[in-house]
ModelCIF file with pLDDT and N, C-alpha, C, O atoms, coordinates in Angstrom:
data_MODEL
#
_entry.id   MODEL 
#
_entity.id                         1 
_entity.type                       polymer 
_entity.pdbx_number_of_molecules   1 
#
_entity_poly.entity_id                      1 
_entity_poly.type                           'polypeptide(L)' 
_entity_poly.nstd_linkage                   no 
_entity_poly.nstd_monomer                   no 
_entity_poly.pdbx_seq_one_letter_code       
;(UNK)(UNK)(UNK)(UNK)(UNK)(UNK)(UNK)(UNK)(UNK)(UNK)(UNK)(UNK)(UNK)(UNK)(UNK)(UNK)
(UNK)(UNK)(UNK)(UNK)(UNK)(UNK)(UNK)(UNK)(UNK)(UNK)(UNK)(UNK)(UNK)(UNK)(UNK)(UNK)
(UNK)(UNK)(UNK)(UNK)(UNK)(UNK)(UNK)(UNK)(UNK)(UNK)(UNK)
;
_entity_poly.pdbx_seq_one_letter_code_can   XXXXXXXXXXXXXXXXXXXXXXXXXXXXXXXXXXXXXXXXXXX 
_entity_poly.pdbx_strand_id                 A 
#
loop_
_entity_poly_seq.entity_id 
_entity_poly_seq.num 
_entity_poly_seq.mon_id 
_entity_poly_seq.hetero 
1 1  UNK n 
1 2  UNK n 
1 3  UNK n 
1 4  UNK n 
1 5  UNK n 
1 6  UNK n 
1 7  UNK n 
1 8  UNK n 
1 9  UNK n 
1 10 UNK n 
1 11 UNK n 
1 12 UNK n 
1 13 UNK n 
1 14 UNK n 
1 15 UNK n 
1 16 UNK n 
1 17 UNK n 
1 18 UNK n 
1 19 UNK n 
1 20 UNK n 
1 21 UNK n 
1 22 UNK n 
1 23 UNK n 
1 24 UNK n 
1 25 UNK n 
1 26 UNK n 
1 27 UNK n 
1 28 UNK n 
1 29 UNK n 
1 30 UNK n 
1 31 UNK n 
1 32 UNK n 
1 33 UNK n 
1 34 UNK n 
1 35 UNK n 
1 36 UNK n 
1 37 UNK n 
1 38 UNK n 
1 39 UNK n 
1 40 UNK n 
1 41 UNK n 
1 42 UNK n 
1 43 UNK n 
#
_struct_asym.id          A 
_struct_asym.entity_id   1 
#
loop_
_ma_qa_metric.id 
_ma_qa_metric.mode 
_ma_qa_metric.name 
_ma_qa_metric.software_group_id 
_ma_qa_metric.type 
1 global pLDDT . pLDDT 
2 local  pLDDT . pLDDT 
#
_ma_qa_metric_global.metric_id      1 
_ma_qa_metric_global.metric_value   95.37 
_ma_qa_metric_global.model_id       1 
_ma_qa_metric_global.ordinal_id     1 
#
loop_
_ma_qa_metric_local.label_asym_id 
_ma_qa_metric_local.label_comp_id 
_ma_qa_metric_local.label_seq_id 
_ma_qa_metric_local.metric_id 
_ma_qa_metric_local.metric_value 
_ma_qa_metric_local.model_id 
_ma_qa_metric_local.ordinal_id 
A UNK 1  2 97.00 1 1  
A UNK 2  2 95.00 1 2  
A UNK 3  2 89.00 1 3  
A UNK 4  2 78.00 1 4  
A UNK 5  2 81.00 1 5  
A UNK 6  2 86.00 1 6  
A UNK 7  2 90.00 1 7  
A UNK 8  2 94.00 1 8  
A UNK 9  2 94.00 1 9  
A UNK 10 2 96.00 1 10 
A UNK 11 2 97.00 1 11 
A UNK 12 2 97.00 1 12 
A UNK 13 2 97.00 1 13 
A UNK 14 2 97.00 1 14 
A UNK 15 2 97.00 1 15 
A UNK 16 2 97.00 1 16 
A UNK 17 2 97.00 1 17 
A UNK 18 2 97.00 1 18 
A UNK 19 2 98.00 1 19 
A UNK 20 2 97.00 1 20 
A UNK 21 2 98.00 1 21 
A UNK 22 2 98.00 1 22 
A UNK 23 2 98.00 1 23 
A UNK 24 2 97.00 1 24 
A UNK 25 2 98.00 1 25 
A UNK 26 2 97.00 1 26 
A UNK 27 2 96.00 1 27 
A UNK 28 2 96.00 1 28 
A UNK 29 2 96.00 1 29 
A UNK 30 2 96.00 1 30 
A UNK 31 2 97.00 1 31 
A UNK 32 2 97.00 1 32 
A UNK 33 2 97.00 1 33 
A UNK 34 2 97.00 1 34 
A UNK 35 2 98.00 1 35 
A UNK 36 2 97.00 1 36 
A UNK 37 2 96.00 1 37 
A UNK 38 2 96.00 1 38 
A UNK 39 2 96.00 1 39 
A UNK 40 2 97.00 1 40 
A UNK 41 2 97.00 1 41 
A UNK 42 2 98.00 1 42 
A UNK 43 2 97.00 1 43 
#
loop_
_atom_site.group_PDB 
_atom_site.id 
_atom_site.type_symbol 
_atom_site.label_atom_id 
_atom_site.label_alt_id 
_atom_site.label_comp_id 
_atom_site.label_asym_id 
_atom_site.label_entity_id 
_atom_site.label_seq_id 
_atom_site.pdbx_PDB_ins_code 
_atom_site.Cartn_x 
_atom_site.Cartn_y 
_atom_site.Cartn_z 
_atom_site.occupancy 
_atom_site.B_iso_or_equiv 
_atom_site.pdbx_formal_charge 
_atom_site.auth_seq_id 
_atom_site.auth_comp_id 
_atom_site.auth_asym_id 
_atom_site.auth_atom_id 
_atom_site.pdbx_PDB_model_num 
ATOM 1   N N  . UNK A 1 1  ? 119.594 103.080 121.045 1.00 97.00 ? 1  UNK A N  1 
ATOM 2   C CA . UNK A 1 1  ? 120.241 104.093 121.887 1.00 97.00 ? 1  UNK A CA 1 
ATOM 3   C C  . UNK A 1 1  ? 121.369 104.715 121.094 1.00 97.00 ? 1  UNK A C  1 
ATOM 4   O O  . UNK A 1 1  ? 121.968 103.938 120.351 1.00 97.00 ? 1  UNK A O  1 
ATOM 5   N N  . UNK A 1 2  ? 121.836 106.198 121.120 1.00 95.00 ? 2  UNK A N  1 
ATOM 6   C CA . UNK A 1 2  ? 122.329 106.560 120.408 1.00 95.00 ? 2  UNK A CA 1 
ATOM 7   C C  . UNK A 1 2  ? 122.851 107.947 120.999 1.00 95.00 ? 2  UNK A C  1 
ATOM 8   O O  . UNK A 1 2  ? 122.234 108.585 121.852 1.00 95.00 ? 2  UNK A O  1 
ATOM 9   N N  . UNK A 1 3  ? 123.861 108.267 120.533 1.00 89.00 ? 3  UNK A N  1 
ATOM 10  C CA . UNK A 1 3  ? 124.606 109.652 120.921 1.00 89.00 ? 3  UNK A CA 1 
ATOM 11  C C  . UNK A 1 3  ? 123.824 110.905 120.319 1.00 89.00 ? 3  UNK A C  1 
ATOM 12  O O  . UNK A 1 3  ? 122.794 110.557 119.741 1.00 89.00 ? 3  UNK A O  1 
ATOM 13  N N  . UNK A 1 4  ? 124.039 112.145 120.314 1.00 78.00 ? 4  UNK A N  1 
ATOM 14  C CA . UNK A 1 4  ? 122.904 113.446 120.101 1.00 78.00 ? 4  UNK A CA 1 
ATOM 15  C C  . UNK A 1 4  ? 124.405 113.268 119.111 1.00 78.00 ? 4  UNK A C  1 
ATOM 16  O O  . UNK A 1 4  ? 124.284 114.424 118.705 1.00 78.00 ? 4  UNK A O  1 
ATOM 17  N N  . UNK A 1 5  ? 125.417 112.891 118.553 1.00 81.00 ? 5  UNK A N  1 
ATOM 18  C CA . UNK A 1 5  ? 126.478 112.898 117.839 1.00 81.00 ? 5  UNK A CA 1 
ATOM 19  C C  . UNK A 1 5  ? 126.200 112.061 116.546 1.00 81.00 ? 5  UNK A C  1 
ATOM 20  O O  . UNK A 1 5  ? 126.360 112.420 115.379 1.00 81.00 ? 5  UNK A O  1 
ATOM 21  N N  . UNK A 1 6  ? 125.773 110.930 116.998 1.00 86.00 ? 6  UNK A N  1 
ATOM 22  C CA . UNK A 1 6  ? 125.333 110.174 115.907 1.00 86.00 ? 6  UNK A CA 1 
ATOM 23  C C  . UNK A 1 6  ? 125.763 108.603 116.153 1.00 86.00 ? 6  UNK A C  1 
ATOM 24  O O  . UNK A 1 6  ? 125.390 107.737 115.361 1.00 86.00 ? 6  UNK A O  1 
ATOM 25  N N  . UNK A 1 7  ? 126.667 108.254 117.437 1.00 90.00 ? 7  UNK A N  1 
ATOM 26  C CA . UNK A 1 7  ? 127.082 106.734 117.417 1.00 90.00 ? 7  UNK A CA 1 
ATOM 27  C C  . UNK A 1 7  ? 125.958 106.334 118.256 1.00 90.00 ? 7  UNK A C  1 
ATOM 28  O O  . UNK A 1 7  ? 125.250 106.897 119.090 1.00 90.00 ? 7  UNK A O  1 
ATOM 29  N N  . UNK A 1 8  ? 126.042 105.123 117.728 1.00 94.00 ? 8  UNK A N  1 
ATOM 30  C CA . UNK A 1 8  ? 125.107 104.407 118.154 1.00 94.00 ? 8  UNK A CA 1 
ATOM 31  C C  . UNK A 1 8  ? 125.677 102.924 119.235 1.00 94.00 ? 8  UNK A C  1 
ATOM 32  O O  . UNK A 1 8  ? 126.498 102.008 119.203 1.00 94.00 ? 8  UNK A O  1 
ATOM 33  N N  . UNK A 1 9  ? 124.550 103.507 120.155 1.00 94.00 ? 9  UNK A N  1 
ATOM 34  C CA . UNK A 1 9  ? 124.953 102.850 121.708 1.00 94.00 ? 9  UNK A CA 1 
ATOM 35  C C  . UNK A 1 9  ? 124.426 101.241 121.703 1.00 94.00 ? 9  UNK A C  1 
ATOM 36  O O  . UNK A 1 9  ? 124.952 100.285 122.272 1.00 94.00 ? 9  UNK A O  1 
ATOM 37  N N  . UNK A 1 10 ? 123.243 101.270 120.889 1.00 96.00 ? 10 UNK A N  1 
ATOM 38  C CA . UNK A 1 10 ? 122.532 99.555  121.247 1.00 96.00 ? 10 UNK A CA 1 
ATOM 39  C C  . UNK A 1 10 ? 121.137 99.498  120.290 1.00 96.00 ? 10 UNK A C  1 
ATOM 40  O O  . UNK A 1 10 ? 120.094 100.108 120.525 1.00 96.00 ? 10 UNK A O  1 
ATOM 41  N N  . UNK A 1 11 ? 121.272 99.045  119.714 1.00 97.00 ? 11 UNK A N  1 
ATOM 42  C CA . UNK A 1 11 ? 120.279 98.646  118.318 1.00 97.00 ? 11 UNK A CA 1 
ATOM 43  C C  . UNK A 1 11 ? 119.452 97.156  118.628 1.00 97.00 ? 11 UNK A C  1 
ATOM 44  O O  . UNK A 1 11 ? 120.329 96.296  118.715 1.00 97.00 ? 11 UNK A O  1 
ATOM 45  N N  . UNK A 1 12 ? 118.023 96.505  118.835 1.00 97.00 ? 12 UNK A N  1 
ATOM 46  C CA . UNK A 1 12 ? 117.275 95.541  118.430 1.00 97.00 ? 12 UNK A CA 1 
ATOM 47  C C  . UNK A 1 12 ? 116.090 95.791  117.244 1.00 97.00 ? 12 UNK A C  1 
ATOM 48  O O  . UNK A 1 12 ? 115.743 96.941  116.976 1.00 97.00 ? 12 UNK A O  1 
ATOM 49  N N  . UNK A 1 13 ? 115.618 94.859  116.698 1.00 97.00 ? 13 UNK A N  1 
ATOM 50  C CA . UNK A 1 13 ? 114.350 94.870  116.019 1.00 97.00 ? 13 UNK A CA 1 
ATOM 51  C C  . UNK A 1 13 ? 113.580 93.836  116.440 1.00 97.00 ? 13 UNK A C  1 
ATOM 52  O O  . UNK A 1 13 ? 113.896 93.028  117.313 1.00 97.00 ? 13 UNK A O  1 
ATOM 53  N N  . UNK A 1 14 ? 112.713 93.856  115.909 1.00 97.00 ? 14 UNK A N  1 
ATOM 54  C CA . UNK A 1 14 ? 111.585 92.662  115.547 1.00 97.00 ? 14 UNK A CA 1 
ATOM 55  C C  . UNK A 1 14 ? 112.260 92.240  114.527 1.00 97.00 ? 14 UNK A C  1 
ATOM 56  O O  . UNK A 1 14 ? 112.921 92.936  113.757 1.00 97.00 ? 14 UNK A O  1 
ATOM 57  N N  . UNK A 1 15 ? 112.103 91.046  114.499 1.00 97.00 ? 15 UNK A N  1 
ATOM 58  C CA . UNK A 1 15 ? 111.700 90.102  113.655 1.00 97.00 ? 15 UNK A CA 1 
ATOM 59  C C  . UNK A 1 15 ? 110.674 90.353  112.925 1.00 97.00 ? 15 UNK A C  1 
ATOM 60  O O  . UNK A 1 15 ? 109.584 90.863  113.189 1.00 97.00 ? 15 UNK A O  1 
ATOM 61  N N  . UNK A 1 16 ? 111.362 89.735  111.489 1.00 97.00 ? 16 UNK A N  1 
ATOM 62  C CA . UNK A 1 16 ? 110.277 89.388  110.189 1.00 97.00 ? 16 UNK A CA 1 
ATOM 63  C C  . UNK A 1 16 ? 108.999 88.584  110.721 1.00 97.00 ? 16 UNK A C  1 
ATOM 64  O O  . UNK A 1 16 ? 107.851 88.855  110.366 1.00 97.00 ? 16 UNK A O  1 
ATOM 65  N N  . UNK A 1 17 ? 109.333 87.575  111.606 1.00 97.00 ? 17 UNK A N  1 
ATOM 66  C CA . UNK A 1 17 ? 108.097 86.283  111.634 1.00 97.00 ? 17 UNK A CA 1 
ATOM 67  C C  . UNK A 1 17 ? 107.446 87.017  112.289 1.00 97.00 ? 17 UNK A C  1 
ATOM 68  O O  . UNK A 1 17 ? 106.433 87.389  111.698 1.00 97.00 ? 17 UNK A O  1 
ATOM 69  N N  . UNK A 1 18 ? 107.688 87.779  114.213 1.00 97.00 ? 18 UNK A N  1 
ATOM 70  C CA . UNK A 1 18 ? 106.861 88.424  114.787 1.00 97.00 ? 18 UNK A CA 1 
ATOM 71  C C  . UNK A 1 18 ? 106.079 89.737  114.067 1.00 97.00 ? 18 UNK A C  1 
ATOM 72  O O  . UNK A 1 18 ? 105.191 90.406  114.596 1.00 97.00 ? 18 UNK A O  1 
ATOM 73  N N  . UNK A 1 19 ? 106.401 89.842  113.301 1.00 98.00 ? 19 UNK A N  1 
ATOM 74  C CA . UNK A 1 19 ? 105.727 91.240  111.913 1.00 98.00 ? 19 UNK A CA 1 
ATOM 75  C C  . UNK A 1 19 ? 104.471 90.655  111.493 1.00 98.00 ? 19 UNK A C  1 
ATOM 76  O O  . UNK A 1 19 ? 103.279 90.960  111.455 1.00 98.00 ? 19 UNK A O  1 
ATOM 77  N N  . UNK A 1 20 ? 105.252 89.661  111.186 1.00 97.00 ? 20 UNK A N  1 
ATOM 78  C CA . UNK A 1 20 ? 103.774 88.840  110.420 1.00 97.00 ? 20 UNK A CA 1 
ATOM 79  C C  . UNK A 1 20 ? 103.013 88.838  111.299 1.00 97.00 ? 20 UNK A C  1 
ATOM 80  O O  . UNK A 1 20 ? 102.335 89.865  111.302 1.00 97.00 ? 20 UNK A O  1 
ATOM 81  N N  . UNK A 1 21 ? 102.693 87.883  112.394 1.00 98.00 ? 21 UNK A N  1 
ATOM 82  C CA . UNK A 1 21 ? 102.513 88.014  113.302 1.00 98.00 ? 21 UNK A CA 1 
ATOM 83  C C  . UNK A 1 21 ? 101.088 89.012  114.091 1.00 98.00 ? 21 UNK A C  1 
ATOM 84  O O  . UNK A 1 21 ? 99.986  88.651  114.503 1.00 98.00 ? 21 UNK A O  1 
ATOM 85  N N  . UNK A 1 22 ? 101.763 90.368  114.036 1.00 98.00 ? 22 UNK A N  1 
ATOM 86  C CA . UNK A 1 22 ? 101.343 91.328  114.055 1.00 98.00 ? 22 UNK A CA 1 
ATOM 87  C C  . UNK A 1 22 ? 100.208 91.908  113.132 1.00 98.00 ? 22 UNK A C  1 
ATOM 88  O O  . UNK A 1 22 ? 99.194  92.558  113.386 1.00 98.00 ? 22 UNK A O  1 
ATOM 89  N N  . UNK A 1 23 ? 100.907 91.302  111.649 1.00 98.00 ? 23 UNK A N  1 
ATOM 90  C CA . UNK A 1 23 ? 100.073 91.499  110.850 1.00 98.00 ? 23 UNK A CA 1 
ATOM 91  C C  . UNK A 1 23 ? 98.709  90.901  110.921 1.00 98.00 ? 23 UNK A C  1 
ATOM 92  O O  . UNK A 1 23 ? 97.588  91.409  110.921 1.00 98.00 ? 23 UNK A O  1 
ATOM 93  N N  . UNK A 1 24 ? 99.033  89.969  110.967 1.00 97.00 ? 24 UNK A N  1 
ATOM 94  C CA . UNK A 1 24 ? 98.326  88.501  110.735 1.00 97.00 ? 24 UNK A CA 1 
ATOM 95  C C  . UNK A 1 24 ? 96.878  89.054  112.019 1.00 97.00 ? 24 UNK A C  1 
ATOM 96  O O  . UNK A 1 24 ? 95.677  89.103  111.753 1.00 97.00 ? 24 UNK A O  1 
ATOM 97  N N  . UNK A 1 25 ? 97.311  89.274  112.890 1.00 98.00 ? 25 UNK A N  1 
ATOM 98  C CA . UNK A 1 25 ? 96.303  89.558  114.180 1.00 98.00 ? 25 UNK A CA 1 
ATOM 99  C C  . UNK A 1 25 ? 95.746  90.749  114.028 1.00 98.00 ? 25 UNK A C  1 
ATOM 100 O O  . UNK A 1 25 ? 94.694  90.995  114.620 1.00 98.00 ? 25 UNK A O  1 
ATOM 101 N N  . UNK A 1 26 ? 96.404  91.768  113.144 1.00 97.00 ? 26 UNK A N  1 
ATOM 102 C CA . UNK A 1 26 ? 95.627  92.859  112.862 1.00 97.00 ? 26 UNK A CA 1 
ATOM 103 C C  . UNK A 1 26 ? 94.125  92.798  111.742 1.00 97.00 ? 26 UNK A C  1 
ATOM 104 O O  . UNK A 1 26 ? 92.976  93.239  111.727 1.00 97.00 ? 26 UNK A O  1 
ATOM 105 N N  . UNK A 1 27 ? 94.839  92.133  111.074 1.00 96.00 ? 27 UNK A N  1 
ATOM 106 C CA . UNK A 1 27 ? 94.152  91.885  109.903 1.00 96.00 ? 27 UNK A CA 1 
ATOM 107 C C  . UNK A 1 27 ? 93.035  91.156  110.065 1.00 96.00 ? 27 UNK A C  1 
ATOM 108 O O  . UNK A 1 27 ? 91.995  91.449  109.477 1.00 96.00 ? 27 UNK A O  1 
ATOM 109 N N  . UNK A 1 28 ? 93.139  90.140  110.875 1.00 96.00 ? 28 UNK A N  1 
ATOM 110 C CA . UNK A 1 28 ? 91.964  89.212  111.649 1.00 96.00 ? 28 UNK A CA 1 
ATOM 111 C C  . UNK A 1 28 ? 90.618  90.372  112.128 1.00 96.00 ? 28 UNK A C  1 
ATOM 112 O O  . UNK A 1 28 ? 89.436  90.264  111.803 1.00 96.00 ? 28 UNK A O  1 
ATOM 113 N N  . UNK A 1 29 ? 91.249  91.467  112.987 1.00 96.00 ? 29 UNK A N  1 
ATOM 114 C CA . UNK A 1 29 ? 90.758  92.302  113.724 1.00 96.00 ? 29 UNK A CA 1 
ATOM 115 C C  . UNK A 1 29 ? 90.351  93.317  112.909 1.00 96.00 ? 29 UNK A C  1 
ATOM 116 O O  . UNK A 1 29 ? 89.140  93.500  113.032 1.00 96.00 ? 29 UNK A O  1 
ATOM 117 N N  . UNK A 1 30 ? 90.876  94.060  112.115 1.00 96.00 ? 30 UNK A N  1 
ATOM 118 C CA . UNK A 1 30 ? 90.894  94.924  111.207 1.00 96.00 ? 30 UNK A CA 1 
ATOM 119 C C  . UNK A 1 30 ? 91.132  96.133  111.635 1.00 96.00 ? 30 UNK A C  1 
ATOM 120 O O  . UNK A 1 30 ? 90.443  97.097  111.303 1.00 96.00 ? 30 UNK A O  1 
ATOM 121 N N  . UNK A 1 31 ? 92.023  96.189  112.330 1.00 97.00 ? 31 UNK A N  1 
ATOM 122 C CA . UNK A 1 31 ? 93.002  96.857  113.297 1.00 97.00 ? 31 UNK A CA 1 
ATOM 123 C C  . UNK A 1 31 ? 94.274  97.916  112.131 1.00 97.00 ? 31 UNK A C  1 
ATOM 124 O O  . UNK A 1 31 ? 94.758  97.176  111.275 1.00 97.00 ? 31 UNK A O  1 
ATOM 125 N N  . UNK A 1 32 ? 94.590  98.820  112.072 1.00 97.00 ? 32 UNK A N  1 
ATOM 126 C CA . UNK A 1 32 ? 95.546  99.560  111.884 1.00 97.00 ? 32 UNK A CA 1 
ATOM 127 C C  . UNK A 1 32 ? 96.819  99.215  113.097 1.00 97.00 ? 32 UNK A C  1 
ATOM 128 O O  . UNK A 1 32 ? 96.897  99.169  114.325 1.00 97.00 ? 32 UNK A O  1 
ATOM 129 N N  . UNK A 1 33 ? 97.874  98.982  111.710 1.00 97.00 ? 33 UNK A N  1 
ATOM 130 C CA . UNK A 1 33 ? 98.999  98.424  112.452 1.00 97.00 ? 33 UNK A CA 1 
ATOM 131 C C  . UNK A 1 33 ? 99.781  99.516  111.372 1.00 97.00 ? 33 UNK A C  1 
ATOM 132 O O  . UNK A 1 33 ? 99.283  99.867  110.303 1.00 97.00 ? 33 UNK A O  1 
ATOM 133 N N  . UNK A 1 34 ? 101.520 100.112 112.048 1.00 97.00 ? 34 UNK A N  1 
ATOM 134 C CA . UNK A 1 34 ? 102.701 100.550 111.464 1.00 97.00 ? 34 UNK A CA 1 
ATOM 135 C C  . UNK A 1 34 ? 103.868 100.006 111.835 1.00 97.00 ? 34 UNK A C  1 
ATOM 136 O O  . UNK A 1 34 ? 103.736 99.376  112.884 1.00 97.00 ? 34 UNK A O  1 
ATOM 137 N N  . UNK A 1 35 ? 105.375 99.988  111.238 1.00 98.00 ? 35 UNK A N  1 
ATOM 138 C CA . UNK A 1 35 ? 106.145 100.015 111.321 1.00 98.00 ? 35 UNK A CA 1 
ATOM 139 C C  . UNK A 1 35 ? 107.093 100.763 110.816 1.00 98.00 ? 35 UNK A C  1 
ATOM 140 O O  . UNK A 1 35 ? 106.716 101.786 110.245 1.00 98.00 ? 35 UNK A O  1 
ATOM 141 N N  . UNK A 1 36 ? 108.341 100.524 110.867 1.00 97.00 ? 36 UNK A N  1 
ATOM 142 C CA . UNK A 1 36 ? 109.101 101.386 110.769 1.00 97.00 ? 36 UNK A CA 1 
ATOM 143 C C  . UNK A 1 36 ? 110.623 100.601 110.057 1.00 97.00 ? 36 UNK A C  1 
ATOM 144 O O  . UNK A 1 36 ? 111.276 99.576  110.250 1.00 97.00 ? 36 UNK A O  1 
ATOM 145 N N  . UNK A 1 37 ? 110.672 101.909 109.072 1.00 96.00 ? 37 UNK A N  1 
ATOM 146 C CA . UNK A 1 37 ? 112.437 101.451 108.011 1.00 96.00 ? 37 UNK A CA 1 
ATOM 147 C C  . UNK A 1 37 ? 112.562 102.673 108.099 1.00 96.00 ? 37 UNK A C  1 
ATOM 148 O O  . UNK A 1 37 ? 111.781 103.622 108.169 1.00 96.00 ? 37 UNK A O  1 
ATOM 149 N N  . UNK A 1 38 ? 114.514 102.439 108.076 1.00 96.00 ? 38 UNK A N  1 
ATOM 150 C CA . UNK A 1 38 ? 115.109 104.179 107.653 1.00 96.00 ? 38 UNK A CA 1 
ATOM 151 C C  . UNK A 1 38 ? 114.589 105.464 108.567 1.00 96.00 ? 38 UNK A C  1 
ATOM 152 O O  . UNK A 1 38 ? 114.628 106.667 108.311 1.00 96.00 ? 38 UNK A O  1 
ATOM 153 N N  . UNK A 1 39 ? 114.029 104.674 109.860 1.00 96.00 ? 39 UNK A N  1 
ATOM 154 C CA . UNK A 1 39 ? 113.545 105.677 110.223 1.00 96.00 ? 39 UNK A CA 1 
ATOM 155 C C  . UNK A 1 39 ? 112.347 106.841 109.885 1.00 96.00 ? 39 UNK A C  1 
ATOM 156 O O  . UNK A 1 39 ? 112.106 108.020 110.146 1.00 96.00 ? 39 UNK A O  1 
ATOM 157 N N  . UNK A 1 40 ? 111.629 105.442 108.948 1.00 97.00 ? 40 UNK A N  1 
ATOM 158 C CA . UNK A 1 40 ? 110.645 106.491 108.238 1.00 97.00 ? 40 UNK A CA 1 
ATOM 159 C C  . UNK A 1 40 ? 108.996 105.619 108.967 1.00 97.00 ? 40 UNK A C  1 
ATOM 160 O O  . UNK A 1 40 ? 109.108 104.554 109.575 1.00 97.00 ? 40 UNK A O  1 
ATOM 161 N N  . UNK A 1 41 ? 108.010 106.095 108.819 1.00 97.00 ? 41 UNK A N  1 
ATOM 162 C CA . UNK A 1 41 ? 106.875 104.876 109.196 1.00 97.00 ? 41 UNK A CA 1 
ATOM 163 C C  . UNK A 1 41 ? 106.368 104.451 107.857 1.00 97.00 ? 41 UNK A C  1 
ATOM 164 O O  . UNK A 1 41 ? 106.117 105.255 106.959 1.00 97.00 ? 41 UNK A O  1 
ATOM 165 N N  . UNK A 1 42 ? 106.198 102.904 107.734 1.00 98.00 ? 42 UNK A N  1 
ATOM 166 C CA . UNK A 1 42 ? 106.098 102.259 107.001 1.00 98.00 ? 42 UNK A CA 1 
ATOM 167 C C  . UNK A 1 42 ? 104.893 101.731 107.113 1.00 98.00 ? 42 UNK A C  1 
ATOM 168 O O  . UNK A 1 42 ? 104.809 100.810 107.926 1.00 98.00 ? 42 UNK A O  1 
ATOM 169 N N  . UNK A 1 43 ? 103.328 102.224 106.185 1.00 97.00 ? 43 UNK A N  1 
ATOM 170 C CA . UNK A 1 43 ? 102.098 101.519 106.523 1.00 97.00 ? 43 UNK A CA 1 
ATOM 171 C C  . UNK A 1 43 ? 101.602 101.269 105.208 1.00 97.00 ? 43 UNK A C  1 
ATOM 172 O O  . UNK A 1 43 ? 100.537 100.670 105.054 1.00 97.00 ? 43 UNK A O  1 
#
């Protein structure tokens, strides 16, 4: 959550382990999975 200014109201992530996780179950499946750094998407 964040101001149209730029402060920022309330920040969570995932977790590294739940990533894996994610991964891990995609990959099983062979599923397309993304995430996200910097605000950029990360695949």
């Amino acid at each position: 959550a964040i101001e149209a200014g730029g402060k920022v109201l309330f920040s969570r992530e995932l977790s590294t382990d739940i990533m894996r996780k994610v991964i891990s179950f995609s990959k099983e499946r062979n599923l397309y999975c993304q995430f996200y750094k910097d605000h950029k998407i990360v695949v």
